[in-house]
C-alpha atoms as a PDB file:
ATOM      1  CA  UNK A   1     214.441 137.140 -12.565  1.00  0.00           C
ATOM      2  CA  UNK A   2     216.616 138.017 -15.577  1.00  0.00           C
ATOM      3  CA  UNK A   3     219.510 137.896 -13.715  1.00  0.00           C
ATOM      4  CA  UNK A   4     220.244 134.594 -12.803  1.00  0.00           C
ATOM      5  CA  UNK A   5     219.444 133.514 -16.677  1.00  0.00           C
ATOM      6  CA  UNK A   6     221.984 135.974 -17.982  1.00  0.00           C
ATOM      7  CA  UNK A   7     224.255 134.472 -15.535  1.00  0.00           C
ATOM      8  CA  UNK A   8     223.170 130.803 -17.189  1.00  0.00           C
ATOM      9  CA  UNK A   9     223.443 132.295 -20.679  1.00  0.00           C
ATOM     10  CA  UNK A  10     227.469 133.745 -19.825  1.00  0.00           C
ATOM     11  CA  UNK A  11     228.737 130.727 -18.469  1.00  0.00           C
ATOM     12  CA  UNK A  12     227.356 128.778 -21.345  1.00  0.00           C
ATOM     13  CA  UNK A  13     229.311 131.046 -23.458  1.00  0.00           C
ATOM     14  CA  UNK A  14     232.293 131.215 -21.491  1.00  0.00           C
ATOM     15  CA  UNK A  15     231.911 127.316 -21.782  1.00  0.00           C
ATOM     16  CA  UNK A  16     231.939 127.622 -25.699  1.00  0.00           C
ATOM     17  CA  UNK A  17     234.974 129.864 -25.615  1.00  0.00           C
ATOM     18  CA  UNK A  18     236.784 127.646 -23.129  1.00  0.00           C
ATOM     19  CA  UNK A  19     235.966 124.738 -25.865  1.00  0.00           C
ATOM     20  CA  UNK A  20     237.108 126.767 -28.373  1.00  0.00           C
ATOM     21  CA  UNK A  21     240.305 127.381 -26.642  1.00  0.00           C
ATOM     22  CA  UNK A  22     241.045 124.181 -26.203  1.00  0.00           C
ATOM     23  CA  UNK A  23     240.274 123.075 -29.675  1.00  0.00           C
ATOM     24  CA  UNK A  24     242.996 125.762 -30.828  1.00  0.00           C
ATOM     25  CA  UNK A  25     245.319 124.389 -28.674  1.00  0.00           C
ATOM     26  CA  UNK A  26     244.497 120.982 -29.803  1.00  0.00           C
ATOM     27  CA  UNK A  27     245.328 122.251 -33.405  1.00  0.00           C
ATOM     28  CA  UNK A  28     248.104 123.643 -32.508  1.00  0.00           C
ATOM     29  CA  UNK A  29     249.641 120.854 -30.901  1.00  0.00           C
ATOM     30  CA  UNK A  30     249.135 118.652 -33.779  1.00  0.00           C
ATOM     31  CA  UNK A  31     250.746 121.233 -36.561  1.00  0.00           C
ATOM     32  CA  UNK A  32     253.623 122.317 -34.592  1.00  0.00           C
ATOM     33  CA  UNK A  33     256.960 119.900 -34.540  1.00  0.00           C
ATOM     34  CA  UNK A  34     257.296 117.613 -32.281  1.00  0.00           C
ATOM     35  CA  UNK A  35     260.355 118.784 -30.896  1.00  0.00           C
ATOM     36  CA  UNK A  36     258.552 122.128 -29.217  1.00  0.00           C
ATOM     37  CA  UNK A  37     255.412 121.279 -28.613  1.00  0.00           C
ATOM     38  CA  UNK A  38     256.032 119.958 -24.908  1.00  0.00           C
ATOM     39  CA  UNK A  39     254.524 123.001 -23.921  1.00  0.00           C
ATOM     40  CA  UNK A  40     252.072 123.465 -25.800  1.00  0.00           C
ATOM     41  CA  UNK A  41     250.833 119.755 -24.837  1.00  0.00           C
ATOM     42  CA  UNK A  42     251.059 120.799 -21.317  1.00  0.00           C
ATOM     43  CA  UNK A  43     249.015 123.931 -21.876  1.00  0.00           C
ATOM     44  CA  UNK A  44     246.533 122.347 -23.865  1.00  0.00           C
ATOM     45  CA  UNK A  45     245.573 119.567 -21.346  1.00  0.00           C
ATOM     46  CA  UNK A  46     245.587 122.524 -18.471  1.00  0.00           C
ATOM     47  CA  UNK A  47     242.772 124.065 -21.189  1.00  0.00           C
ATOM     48  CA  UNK A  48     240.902 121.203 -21.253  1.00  0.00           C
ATOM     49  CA  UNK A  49     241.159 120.100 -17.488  1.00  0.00           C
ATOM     50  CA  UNK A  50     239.784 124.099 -16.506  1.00  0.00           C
ATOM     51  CA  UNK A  51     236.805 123.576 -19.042  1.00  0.00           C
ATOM     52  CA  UNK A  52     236.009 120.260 -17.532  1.00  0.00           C
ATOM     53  CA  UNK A  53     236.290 121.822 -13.830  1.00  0.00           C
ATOM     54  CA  UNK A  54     234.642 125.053 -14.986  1.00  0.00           C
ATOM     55  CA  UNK A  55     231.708 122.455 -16.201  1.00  0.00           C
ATOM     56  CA  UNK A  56     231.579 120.586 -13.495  1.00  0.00           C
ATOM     57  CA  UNK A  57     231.176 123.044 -11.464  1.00  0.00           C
ATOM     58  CA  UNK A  58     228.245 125.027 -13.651  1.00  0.00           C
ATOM     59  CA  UNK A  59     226.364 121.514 -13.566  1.00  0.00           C
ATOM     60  CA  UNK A  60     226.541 121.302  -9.490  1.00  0.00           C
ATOM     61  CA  UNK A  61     225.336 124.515  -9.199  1.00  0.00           C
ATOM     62  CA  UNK A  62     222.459 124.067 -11.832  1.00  0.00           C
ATOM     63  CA  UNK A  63     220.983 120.579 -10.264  1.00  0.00           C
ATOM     64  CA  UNK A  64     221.690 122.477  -6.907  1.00  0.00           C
ATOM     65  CA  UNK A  65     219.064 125.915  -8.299  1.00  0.00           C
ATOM     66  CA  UNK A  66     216.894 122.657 -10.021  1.00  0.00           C
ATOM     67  CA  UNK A  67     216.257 121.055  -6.562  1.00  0.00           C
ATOM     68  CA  UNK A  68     215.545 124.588  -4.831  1.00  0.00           C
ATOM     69  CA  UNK A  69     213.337 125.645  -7.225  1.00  0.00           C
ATOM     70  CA  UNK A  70     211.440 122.218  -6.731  1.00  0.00           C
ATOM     71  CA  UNK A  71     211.831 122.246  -3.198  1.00  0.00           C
ATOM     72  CA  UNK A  72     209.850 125.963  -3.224  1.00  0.00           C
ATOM     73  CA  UNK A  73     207.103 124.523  -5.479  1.00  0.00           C
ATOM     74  CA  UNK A  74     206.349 121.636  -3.704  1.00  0.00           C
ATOM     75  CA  UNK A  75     206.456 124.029  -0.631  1.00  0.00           C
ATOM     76  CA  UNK A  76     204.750 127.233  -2.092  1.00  0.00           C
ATOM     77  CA  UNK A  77     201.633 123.741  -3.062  1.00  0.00           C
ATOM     78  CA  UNK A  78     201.437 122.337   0.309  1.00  0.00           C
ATOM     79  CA  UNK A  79     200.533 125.563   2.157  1.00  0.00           C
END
């Protein structure tokens, strides 16, 4: 069973970095001239809309394991 909680505890961290990333970016964007940071503003947002998918995704998946997990209770009760 240690497994699938390692697998919850790396994509919480590769959630963190992703944030991090996009924070940087963020910084970035706001230090550099204007003139160049077309970019950057383009990479940024592609940071920020891969966290938000990677996220999305990691929260699907959880409720999905949730409602299995229930489902197997309720089942594992009833017999």
């Amino acid at each position: 069973m240690a497994a699938p909680f390692s697998v919850v505890i790396a994509s919480a961290g590769l959630t963190v970095l992703l944030d991090w990333a996009e924070n940087i970016g963020f910084v970035a964007l706001v230090t550099i001239s204007p003139g160049e940071a077309q970019w950057l503003a383009v990479f940024t947002l592609g940071l920020h809309a891969g966290k938000l998918i990677f996220m999305m995704v990691f929260n699907v998946l959880i409720c999905v394991l949730l409602a299995a997990v229930i489902f197997l209770v309720i089942r594992q009760e009833t017999k």
